[in-house]
Protein backbone atom coordinates (compact mmCIF):
# COMPACT_ATOMS: atom_id res chain seq x y z
CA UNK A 1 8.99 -21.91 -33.12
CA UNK A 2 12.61 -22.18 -33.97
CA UNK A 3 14.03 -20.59 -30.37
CA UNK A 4 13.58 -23.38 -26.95
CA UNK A 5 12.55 -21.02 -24.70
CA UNK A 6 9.32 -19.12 -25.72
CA UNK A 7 6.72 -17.42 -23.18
CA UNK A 8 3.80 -19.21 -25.89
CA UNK A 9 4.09 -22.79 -25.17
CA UNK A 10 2.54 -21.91 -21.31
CA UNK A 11 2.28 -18.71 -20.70
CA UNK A 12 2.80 -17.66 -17.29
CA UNK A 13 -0.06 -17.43 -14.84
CA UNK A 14 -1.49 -13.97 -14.36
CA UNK A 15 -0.23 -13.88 -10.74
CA UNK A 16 3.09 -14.08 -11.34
CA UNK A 17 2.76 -11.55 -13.98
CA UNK A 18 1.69 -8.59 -11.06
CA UNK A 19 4.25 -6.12 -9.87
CA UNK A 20 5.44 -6.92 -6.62
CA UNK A 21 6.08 -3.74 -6.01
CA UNK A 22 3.66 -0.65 -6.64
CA UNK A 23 4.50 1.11 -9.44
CA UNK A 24 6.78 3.99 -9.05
CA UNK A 25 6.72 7.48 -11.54
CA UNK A 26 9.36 7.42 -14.51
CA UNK A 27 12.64 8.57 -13.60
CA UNK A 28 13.52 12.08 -14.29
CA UNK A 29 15.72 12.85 -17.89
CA UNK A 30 19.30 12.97 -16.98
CA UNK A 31 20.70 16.14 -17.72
CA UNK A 32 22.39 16.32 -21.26
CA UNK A 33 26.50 15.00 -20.60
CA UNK A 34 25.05 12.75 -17.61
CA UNK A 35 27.47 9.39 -17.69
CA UNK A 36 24.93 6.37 -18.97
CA UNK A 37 25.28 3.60 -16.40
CA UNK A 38 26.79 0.57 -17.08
CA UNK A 39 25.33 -1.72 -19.44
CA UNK A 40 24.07 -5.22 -17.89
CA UNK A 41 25.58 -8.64 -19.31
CA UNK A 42 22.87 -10.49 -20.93
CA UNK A 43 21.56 -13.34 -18.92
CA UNK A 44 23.35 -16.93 -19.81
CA UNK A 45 23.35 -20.36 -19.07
CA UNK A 46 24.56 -20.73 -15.18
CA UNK A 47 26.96 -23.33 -15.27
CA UNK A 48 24.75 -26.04 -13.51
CA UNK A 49 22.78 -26.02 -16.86
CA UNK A 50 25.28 -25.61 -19.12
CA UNK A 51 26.97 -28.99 -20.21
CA UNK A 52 25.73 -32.66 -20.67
CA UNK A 53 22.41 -34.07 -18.65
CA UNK A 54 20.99 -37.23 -18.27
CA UNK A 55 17.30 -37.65 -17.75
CA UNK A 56 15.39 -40.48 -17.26
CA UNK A 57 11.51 -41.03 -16.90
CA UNK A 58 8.54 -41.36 -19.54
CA UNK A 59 6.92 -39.31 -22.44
CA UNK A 60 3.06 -40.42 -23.38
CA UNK A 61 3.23 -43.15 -20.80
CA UNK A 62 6.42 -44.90 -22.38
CA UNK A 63 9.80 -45.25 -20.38
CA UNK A 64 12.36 -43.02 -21.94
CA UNK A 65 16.23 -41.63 -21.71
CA UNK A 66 16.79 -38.43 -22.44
CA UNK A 67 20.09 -36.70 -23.05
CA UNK A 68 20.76 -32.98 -23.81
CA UNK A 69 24.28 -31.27 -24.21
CA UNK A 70 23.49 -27.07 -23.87
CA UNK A 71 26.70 -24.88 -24.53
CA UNK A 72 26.22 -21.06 -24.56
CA UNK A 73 26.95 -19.63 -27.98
CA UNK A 74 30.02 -17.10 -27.95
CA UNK A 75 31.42 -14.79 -27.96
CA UNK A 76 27.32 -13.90 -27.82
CA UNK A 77 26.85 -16.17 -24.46
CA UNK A 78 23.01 -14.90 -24.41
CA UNK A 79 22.61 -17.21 -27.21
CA UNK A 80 22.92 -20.71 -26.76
CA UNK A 81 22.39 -24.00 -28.68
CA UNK A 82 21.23 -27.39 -27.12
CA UNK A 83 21.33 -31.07 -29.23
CA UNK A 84 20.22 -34.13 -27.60
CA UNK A 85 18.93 -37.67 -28.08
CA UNK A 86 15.88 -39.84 -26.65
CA UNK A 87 15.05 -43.26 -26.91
CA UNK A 88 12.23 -45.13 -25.60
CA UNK A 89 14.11 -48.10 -23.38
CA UNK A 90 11.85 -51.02 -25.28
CA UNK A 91 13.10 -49.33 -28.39
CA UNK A 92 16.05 -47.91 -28.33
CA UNK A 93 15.67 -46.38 -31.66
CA UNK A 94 17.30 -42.90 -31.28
CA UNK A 95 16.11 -39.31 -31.98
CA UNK A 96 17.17 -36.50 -32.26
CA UNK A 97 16.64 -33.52 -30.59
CA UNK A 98 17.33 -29.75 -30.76
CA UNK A 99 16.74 -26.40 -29.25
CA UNK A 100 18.57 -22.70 -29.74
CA UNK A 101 17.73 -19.32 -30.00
CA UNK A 102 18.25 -16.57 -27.03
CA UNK A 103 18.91 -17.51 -23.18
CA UNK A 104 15.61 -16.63 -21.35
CA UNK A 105 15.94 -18.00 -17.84
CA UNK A 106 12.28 -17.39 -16.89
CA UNK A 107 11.07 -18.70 -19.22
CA UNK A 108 9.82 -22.58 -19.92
CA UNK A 109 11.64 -24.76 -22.08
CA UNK A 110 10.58 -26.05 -25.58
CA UNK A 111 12.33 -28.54 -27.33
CA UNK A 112 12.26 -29.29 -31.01
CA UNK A 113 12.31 -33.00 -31.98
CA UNK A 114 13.29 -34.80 -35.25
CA UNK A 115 9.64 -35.34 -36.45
CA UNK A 116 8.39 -31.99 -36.39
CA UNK A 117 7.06 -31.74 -33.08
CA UNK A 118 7.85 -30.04 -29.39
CA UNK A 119 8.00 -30.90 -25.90
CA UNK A 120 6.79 -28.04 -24.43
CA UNK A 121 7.97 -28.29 -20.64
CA UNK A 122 6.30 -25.72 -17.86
CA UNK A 123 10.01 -24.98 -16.48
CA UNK A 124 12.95 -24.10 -17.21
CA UNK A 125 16.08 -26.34 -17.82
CA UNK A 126 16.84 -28.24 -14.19
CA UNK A 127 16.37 -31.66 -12.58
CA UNK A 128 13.03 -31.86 -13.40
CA UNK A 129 10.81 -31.46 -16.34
CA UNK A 130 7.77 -31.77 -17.04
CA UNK A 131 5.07 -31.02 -20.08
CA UNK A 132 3.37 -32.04 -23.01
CA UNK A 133 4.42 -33.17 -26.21
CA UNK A 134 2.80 -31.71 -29.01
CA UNK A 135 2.44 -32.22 -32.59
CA UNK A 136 4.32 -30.00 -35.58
CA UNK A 137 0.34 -28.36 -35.02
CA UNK A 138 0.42 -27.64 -31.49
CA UNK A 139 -1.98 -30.72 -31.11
CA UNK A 140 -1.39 -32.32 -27.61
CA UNK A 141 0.15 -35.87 -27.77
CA UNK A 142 0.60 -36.73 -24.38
CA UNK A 143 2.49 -36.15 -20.69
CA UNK A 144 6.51 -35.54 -20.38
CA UNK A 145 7.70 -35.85 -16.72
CA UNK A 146 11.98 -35.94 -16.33
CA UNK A 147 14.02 -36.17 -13.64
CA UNK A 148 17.95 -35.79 -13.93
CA UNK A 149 19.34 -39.07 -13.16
CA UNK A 150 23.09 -41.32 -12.92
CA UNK A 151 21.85 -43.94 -11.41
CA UNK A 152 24.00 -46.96 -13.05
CA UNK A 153 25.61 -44.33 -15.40
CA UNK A 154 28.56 -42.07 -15.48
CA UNK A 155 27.95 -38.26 -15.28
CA UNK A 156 30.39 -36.71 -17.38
CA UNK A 157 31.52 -33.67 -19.57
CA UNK A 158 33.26 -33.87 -22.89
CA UNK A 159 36.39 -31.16 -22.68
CA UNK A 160 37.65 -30.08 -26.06
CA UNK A 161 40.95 -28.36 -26.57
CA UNK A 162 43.31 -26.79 -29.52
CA UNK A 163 46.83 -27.13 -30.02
CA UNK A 164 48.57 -24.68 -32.77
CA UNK A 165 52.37 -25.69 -33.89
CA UNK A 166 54.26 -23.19 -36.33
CA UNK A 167 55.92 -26.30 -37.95
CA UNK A 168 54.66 -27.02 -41.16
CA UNK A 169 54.43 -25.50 -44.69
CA UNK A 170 51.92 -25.51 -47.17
CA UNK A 171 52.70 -27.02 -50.49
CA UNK A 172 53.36 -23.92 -52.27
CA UNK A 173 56.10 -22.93 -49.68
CA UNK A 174 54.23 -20.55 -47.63
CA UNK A 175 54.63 -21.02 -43.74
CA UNK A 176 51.49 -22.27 -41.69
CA UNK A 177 50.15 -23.84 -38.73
CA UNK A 178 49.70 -26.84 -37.85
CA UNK A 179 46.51 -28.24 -35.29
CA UNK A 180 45.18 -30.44 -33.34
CA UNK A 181 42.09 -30.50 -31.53
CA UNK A 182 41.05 -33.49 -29.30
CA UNK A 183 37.75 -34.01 -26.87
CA UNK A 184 38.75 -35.43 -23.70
CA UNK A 185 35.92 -37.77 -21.48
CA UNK A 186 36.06 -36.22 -18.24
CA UNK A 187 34.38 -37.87 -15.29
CA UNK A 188 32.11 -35.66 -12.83
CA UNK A 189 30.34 -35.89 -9.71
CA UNK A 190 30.76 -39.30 -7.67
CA UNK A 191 32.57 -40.99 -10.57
CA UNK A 192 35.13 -38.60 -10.09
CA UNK A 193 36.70 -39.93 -7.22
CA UNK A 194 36.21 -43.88 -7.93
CA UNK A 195 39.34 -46.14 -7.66
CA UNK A 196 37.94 -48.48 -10.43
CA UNK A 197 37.29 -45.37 -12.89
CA UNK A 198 40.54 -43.98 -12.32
CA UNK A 199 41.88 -45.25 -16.01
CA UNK A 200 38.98 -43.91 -17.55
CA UNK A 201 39.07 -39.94 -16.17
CA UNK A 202 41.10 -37.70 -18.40
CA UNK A 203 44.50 -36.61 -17.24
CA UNK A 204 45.50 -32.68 -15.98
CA UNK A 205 45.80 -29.82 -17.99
CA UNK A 206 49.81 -29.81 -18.66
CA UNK A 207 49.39 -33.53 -19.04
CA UNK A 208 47.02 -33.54 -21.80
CA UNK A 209 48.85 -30.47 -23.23
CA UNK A 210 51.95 -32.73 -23.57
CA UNK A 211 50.19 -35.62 -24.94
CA UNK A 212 48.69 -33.31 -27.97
CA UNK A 213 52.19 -32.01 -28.63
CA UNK A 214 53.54 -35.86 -28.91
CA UNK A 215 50.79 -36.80 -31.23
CA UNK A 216 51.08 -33.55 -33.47
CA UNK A 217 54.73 -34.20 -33.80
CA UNK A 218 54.43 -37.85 -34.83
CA UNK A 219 51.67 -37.08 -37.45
CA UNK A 220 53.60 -34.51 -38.99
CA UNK A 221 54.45 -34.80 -42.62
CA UNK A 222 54.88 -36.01 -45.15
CA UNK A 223 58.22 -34.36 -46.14
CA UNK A 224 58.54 -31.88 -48.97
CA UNK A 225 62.03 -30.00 -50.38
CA UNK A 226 61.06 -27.21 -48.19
CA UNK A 227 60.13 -29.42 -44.73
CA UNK A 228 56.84 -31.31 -43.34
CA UNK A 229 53.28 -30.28 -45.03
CA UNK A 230 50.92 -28.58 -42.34
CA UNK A 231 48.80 -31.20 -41.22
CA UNK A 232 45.10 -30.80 -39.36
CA UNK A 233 44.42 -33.28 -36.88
CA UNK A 234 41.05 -33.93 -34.90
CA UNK A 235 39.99 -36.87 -32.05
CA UNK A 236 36.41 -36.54 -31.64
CA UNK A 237 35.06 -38.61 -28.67
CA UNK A 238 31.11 -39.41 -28.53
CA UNK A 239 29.66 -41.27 -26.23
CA UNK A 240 27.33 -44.17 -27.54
CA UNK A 241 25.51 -45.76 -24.57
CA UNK A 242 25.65 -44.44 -20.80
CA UNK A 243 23.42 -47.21 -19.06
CA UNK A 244 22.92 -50.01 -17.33
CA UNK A 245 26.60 -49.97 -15.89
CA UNK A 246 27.47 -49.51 -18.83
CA UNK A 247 29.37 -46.83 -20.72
CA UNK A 248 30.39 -47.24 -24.64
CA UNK A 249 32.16 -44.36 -26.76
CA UNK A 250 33.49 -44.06 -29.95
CA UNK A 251 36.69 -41.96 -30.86
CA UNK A 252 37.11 -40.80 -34.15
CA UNK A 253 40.34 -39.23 -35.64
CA UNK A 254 40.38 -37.41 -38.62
CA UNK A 255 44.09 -36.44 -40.52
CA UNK A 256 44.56 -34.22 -43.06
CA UNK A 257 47.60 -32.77 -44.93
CA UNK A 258 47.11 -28.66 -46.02
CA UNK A 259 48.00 -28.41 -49.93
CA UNK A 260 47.88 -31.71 -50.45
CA UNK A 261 44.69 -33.62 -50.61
CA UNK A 262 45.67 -36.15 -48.57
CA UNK A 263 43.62 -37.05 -45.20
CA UNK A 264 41.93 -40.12 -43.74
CA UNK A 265 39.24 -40.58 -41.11
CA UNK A 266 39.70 -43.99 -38.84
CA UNK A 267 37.21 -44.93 -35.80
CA UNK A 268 38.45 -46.68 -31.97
CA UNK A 269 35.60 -47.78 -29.95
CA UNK A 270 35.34 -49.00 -26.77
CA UNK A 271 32.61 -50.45 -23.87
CA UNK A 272 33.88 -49.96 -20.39
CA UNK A 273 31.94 -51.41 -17.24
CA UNK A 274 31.49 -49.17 -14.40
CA UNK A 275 31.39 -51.52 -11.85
CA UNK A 276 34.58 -52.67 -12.00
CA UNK A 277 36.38 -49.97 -14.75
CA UNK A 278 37.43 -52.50 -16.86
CA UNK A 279 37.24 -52.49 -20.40
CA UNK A 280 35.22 -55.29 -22.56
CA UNK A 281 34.58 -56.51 -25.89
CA UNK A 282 31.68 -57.91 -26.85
CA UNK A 283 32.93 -61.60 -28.56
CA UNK A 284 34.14 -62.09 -25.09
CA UNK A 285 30.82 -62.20 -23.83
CA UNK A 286 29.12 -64.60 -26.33
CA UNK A 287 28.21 -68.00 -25.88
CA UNK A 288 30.02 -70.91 -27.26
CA UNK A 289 29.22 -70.87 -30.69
CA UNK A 290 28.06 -67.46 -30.79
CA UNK A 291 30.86 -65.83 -32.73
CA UNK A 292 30.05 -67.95 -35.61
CA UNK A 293 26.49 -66.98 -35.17
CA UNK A 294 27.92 -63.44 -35.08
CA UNK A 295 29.53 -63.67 -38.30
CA UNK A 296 26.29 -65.35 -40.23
CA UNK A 297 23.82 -62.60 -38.68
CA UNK A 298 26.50 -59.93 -39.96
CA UNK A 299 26.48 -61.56 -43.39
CA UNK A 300 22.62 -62.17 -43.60
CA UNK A 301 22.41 -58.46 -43.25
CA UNK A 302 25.42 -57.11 -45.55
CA UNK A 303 23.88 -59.99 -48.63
CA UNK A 304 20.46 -58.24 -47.86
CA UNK A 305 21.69 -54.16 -47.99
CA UNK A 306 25.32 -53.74 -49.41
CA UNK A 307 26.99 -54.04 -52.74
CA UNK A 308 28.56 -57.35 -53.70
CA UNK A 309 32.01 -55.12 -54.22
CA UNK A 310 31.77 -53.58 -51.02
CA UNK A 311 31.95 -56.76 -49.58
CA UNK A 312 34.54 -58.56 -51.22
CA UNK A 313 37.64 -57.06 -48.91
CA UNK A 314 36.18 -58.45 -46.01
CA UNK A 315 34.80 -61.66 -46.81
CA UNK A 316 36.94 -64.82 -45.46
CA UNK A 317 35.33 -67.79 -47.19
CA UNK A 318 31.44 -67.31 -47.10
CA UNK A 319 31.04 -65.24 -44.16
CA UNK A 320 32.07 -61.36 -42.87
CA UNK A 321 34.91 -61.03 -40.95
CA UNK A 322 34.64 -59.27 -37.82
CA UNK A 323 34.88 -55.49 -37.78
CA UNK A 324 38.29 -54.49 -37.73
CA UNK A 325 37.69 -51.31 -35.38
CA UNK A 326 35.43 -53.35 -33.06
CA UNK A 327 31.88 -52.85 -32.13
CA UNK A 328 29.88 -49.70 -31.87
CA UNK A 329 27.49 -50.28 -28.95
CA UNK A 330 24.13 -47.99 -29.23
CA UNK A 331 20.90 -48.00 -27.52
CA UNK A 332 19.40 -50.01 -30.56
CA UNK A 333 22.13 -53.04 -30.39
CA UNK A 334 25.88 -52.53 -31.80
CA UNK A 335 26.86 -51.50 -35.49
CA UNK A 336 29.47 -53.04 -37.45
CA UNK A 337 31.29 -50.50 -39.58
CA UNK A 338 33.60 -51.70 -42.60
CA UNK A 339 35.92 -49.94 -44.50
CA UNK A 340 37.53 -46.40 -44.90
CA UNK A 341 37.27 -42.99 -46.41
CA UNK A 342 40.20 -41.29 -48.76
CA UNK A 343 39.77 -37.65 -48.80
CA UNK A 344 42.29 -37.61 -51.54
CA UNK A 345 39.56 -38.82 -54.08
CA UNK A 346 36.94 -38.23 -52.14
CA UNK A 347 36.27 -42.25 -52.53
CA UNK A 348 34.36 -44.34 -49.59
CA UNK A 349 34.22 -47.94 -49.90
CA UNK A 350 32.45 -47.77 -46.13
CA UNK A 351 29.35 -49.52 -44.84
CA UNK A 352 27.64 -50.45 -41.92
CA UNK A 353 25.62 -53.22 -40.13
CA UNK A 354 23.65 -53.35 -37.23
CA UNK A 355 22.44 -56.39 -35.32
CA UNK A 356 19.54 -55.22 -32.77
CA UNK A 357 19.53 -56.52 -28.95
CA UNK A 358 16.70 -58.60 -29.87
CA UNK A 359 19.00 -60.48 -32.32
CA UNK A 360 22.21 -60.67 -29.47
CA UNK A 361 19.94 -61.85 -26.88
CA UNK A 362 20.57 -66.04 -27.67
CA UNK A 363 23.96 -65.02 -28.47
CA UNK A 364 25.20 -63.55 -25.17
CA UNK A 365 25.90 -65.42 -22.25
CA UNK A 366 23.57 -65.23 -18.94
CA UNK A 367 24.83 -62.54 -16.45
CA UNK A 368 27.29 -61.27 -18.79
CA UNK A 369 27.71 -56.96 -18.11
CA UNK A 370 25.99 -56.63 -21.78
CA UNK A 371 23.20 -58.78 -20.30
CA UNK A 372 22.40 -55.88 -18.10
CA UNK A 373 20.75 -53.98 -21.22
CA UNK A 374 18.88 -56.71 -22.52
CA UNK A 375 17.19 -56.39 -18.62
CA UNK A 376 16.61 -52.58 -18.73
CA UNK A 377 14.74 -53.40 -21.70
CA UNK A 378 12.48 -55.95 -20.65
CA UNK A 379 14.10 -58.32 -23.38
């Protein structure tokens, strides 16, 4: 059950499965030296499936957003891997999803999800799906019907692209390359085109080729006798939350230094409203009196699940400090995240809270854009 499109989970009526044609006798034996004929590419995603899709609609009765990224798998593009996420909207708890295994175009989808089980559609990937969920046992659970959807969300892709720079050296003197590899949000379909989204879409090609090259150069070193260590650089951009108007990413950058041990990993996040393009914080949105609430509610949970010593750095008097990278927002409310990793001693003195929606609701003020979510979900 490991591949996500298998001719078991409904097998195809017996109609469809009759030669339209009548059948014809087997060809005759090419003679011995006869040229074989080409061979035919294996079928792959088309490029309308391929990529990130938004569905929206319910599973067992319950409202639900789905999202699935599928990318083929090369160089062998008849293979192909597909991760996603689901969340019931009176929830928002996420899960995960996954599918992979050999392209069969014909054939319905089956997903695998977190718990063991499988939604078992009757089609194959498009803007509609429909099925059953179904146990790790095959035993039915309940109805699956989908519909690809943007309605008061951006459509996007993420683009990811390599940079290689012949200007570093390894610690030992030997010559290597440096890299730098950074995913780019780039806006599709009507969003394209908007005015108001036009600081959020990701610049041209020779644009964004310069703008690696800058960042490369000023992250090169540190200096040895021989010249600047190689160093490995990496911007990975997920988005957290793509409703409601709403659109919430994080960007995280990882640095690392070849030979040397040295590295770090730091986080950016933002929350941009599509309505208008303009980016937000959250604090701004509070009510009076609700950052101090903020703070307590953020404390209340790091007293309750994190080390005394983890706290310490970011304590000012009795209370935690805001986050110094900002808020994560997610479909289950935003996360806090304190602290840093060292790859040089593999140390972490990180953690993490998370206040739910349920919990920001009396903090936030009426008609605020992050009041929009607590409406989608009925809060």
């Amino acid at each position: 059950m490991s591949l996500a499109f298998l001719a078991g989970c409904h097998e195809a009526p017996r109609s469809a499965q009759r030669p339209s044609q009548p059948p014809q006798p087997p060809a005759a034996t090419p003679p011995a030296g006869t040229p074989l004929p080409a061979t035919v590419s294996p079928p792959a995603p088309t490029p309308a499936q391929q990529g990130h899709h938004r569905y929206v609609g319910t599973v067992k009765g319950r409202r639900v957003l789905v999202s699935l990224d599928v990318e083929p798998d090369y160089p062998n593009a008849q293979y192909f891997h597909c991760e996603g996420t689901y969340y019931y909207l009176n929830s928002g708890q996420l899960h995960a999803l996954r599918a992979e295994g050999v392209w069969q175009p014909t054939q319905p989808l089956e997903i695998l999800t977190d718990d063991g089980g499988h939604w078992c559609f009757t089609q194959a990937l498009g803007p509609t799906l429909s099925g059953v969920c179904t146990s790790g046992s095959g035993q039915p659970l309940g109805a699956i019907s989908l519909h690809e959807s943007y309605a008061r969300a951006a459509q996007y892709e993420i683009l990811t692209e390599t940079i290689h720079e012949g200007r570093g050296v390894r610690v030992n003197g030997d010559p290597d390359t440096s890299s730098f590899t950074r995913s780019y949000l780039h806006l599709l379909g009507r969003d394209t085109l908007r005015p108001a989204l036009a600081r959020l879409q990701c610049p041209g090609p020779a644009q964004r080729l310069r703008g690696r090259r800058k960042a490369l150069a000023a992250h090169e070193g540190p200096f040895t006798e021989e010249g600047p260590l190689v160093v490995w650089l990496e911007e990975d951009l997920t988005v957290t939350l793509n409703e409601a108007d709403l659109l919430a990413y994080c960007v995280e950058q990882g640095v690392a230094y070849g030979g040397s041990g040295r590295g770090y990993l730091s986080h950016r996040n933002y929350l941009v409203d599509l309505r208008t393009g303009r980016p937000l914080q959250l604090v701004s949105q509070l009510r009076p009196g609700g950052l101090l609430q903020l703070r307590r509610l953020l404390t209340l949970h790091a007293r309750r699940d994190t080390a005394a010593h983890l706290l310490a750095d970011y304590l000012q008097g009795p209370l935690l400090r805001l986050p110094p990278e900002g808020f994560i927002l997610q479909p289950a409310g935003c996360d806090a995240y304190y602290g840093a990793e060292d790859s040089h001693d593999g140390s972490s003195s990180s953690f993490q809270e998370t206040i739910s929606w349920a919990e920001l609701r009396p903090l936030l003020r009426p008609q605020s854009p992050l009041w929009r979510v607590l409406q989608a979900r009925g809060l």
